[in-house]
Protein backbone atom coordinates (compact mmCIF):
# COMPACT_ATOMS: atom_id res chain seq x y z
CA UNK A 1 0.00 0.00 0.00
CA UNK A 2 1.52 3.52 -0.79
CA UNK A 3 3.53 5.91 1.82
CA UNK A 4 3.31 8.60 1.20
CA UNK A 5 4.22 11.92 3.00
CA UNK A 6 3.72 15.30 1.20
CA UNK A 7 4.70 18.48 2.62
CA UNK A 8 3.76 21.97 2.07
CA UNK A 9 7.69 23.16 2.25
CA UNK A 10 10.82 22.47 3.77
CA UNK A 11 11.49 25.09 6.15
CA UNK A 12 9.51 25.99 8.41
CA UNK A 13 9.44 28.58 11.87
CA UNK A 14 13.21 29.58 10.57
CA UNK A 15 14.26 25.98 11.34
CA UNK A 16 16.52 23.96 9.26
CA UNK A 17 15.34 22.47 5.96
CA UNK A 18 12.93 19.59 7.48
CA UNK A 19 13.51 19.97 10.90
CA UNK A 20 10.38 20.62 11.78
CA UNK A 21 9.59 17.39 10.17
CA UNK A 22 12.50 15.07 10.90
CA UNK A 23 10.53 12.87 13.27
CA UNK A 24 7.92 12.08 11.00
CA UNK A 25 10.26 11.48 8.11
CA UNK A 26 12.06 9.12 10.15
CA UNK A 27 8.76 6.79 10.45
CA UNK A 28 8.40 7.09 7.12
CA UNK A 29 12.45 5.92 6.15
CA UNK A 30 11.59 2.89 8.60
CA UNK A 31 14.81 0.87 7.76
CA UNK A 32 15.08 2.14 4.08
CA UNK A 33 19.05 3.52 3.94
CA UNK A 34 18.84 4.12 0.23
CA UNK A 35 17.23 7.76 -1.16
CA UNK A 36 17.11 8.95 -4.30
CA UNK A 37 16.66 12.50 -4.43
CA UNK A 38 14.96 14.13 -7.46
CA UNK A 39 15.43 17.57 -8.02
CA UNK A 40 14.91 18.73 -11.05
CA UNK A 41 12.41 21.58 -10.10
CA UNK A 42 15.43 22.96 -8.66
CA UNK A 43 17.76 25.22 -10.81
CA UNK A 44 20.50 24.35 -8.81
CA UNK A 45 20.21 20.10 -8.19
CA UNK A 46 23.79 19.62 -7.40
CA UNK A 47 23.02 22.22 -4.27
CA UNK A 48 19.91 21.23 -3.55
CA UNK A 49 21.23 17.49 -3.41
CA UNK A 50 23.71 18.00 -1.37
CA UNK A 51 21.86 19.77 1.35
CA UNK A 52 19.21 17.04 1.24
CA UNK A 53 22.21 14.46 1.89
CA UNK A 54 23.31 16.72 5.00
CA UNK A 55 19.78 16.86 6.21
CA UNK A 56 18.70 12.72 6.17
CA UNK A 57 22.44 12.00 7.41
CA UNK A 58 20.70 12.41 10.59
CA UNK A 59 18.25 9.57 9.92
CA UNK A 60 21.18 7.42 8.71
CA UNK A 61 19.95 7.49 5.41
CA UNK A 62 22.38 7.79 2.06
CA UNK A 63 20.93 10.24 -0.46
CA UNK A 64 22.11 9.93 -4.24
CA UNK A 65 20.52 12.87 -6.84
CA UNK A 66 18.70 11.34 -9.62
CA UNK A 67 19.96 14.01 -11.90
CA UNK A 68 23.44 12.44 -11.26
CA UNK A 69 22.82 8.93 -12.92
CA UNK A 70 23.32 7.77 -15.94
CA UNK A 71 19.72 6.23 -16.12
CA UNK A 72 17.52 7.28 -13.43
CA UNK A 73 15.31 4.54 -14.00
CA UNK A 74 18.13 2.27 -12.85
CA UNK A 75 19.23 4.53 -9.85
CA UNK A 76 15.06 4.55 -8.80
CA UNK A 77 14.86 0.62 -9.00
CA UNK A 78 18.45 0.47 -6.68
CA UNK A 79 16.75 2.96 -4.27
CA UNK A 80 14.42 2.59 -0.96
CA UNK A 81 13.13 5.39 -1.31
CA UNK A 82 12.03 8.22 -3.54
CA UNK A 83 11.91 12.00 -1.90
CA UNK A 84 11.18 14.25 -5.08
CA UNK A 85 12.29 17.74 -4.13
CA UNK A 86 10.73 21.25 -4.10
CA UNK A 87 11.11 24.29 -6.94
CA UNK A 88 9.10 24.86 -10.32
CA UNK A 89 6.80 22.13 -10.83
CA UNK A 90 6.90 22.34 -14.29
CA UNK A 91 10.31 21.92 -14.91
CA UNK A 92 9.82 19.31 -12.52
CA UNK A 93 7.06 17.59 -14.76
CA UNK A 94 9.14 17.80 -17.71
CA UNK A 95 12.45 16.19 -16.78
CA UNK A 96 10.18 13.34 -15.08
CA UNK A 97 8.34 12.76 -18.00
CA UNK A 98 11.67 13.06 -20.61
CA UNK A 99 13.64 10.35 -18.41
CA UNK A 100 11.33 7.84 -17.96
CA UNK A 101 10.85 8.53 -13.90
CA UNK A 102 7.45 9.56 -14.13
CA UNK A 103 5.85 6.00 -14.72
CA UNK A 104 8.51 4.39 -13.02
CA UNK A 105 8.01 5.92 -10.01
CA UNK A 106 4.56 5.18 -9.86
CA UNK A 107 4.89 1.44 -10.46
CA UNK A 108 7.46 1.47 -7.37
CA UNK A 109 5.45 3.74 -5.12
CA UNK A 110 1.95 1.64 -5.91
CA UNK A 111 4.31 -1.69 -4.78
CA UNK A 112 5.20 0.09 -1.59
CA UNK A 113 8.51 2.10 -1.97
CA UNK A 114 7.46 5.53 0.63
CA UNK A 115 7.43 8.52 -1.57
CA UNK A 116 8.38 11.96 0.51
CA UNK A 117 7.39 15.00 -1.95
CA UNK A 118 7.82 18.11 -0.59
CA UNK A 119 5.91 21.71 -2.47
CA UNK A 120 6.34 20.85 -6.07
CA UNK A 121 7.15 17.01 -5.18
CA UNK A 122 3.73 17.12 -3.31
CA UNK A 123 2.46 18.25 -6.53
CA UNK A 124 3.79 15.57 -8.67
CA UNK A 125 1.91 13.02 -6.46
CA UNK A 126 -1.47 14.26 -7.80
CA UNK A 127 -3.20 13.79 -10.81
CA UNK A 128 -1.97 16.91 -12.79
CA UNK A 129 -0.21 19.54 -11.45
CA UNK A 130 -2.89 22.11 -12.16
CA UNK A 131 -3.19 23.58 -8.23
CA UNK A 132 0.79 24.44 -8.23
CA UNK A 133 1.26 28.06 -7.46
CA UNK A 134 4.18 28.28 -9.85
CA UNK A 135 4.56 29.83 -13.26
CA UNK A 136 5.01 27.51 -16.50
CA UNK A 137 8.51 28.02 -17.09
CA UNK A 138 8.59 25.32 -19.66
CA UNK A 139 5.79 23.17 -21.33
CA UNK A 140 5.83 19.63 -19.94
CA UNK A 141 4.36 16.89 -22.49
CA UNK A 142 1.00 17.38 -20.50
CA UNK A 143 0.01 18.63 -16.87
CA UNK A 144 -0.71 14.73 -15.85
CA UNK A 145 1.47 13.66 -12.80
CA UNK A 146 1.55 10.74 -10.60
CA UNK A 147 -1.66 10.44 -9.37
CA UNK A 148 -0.47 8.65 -6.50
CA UNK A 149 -3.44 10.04 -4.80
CA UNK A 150 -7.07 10.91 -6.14
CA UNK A 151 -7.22 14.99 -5.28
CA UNK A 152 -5.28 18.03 -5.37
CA UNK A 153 -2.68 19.63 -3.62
CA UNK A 154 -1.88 23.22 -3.43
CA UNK A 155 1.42 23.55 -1.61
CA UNK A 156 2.25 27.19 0.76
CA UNK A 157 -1.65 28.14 1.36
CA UNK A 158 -1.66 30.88 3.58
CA UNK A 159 -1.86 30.41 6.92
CA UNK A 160 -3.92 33.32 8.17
CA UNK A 161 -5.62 36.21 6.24
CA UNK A 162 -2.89 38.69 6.40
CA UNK A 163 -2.43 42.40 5.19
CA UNK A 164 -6.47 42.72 5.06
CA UNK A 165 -7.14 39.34 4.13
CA UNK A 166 -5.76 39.85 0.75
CA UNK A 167 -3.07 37.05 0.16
CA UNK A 168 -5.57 34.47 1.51
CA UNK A 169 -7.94 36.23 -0.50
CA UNK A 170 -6.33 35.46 -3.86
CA UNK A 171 -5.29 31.97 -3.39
CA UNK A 172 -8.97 31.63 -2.80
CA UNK A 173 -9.93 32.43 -6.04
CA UNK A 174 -7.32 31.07 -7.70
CA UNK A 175 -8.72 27.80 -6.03
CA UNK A 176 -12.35 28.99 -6.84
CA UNK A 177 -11.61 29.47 -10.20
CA UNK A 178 -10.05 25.64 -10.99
CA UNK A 179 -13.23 24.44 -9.43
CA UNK A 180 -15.01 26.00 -11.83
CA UNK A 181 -13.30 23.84 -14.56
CA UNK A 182 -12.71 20.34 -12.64
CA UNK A 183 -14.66 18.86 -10.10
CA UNK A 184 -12.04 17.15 -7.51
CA UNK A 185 -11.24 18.81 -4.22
CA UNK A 186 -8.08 20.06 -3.29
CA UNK A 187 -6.25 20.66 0.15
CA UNK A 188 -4.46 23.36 0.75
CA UNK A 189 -1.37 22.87 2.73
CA UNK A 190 -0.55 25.76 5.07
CA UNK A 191 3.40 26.01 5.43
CA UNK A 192 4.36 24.00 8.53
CA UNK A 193 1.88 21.09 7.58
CA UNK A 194 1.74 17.99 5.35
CA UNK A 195 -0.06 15.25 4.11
CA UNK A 196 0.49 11.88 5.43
CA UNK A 197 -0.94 8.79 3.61
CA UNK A 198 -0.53 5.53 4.98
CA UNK A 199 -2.31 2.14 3.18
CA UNK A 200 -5.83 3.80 3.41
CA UNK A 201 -5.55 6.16 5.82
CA UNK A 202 -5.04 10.12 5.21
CA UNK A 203 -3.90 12.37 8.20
CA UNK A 204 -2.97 16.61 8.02
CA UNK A 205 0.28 16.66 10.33
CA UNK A 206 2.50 19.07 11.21
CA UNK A 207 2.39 22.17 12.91
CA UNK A 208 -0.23 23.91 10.76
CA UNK A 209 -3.40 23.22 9.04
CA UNK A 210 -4.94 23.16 6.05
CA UNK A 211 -7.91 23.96 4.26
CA UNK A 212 -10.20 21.91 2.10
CA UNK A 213 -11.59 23.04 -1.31
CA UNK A 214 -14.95 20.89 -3.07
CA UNK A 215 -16.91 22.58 -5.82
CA UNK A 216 -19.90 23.66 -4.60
CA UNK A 217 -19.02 22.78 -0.90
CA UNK A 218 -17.79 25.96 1.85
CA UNK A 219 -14.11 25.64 2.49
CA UNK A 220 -13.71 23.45 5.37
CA UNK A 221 -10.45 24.16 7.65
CA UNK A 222 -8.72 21.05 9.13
CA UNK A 223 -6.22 21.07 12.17
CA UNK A 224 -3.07 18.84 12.42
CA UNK A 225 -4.02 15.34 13.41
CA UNK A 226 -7.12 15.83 11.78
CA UNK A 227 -8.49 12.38 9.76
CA UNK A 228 -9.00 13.03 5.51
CA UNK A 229 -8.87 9.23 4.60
CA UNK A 230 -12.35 10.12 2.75
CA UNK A 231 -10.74 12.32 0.48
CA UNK A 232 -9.13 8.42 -0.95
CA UNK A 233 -12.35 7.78 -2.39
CA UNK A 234 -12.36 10.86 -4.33
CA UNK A 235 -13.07 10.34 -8.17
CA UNK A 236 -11.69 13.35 -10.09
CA UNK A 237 -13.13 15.00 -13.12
CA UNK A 238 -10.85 17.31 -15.06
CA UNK A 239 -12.37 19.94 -17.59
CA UNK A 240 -15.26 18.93 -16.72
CA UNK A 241 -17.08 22.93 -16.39
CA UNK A 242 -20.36 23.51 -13.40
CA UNK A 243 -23.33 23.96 -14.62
């Protein structure tokens, strides 16, 4: 059954990257001691990989950057574990979907392998990437991700309506407005927070909440520790416009 943890972002109350996670990540490593990193959202992989090996040293785990094999495919199938980095999701999208790692990735996850995603990685494990708040740097083969889960994600949601209620505001609408188009609900992670998915069970964790999105439904806030598992049964429907 899939593992899956996604987070909203990596730092968090100026902590370290993940800190404010570490325990959590460490249930999710179990025993694994192999990680493949994939950050290719990132403009700067090499960096970004090598933080991510200084982080998970503390869980004992060896990190190795897909971008740095020959044939990620290969590298993925020699891992434990998959943890796809943050950045533009788009870029991210495309690279996945050039190198093979986007189906592959889903056959291991769907056999059990834990998948850690964190802002655009938590993106990748939906259905398309259509709720990421970043701008299309690049034009991926299609917006069609993972779909490692049945619903949306859309990563950094505010946390509280600040400056007049304006930047809450907007992401509202911008979430209003994709609900217009495609009936499937969508959480929105508030930074601090994540989604944890284990077998058939969904739980928000973290520090924060989050906020859930369903067309024609009031958006319904949700506390850490709070139970989403029916969000599982979710059965999207892209461009599909309300009536």
């Amino acid at each position: 059954m899939p593992e899956l943890m996604l987070l909203s972002n990596s730092f968090s109350g100026g902590r370290p990257a993940l800190e404010h996670a570490l325990d959590a990540l460490g249930v999710l490593f179990g025993d694994t001691r192999q990680v493949l990193f994939v950050g290719y959202a990132s403009s700067d992989p090499d960096g970004y990989t090598e933080a991510m090996r200084r982080v998970l040293a503390a869980l004992d785990v060896r990190v190795s950057g897909a971008h740095e094999a020959a044939d990620p495919v290969a590298a993925l199938a020699r891992a434990d574990a998959v943890f796809v980095g943050g950045g533009n999701a788009f870029r991210l999208l495309q690279a996945v979907q050039r190198n093979g790692l986007l189906r592959a990735i889903v056959d291991r996850v769907r056999t059990g392998m834990p998948y850690l995603g964190v802002s655009a990685g938590a993106n990748l494990a939906c259905p398309t990437i259509r709720t990421t708040n970043d701008m299309p740097i690049v034009q991926p083969a299609s917006l069609t991700a993972l779909g490692l889960i049945p619903f949306q994600v859309n990563p950094h949601y505010p946390l509280t309506s600040t400056l007049e209620g304006q930047p809450r505001r907007d992401r509202d609408e911008r979430l209003r407005e994709f609900l217009e188009e495609n009936d499937v609900p969508v959480i929105g992670l508030c930074e601090g927070s994540w989604l944890q998915v284990s077998g058939k069970r969904a739980v928000i964790g973290g520090t924060a909440g989050a906020c859930i999105f369903a067309r024609g439904c009031t958006p319904r806030d949700v506390q850490p520790g709070d139970d989403v598992t029916a969000l599982l049964s979710t059965r999207p429907h892209y461009d599909s416009p309300a009536r």
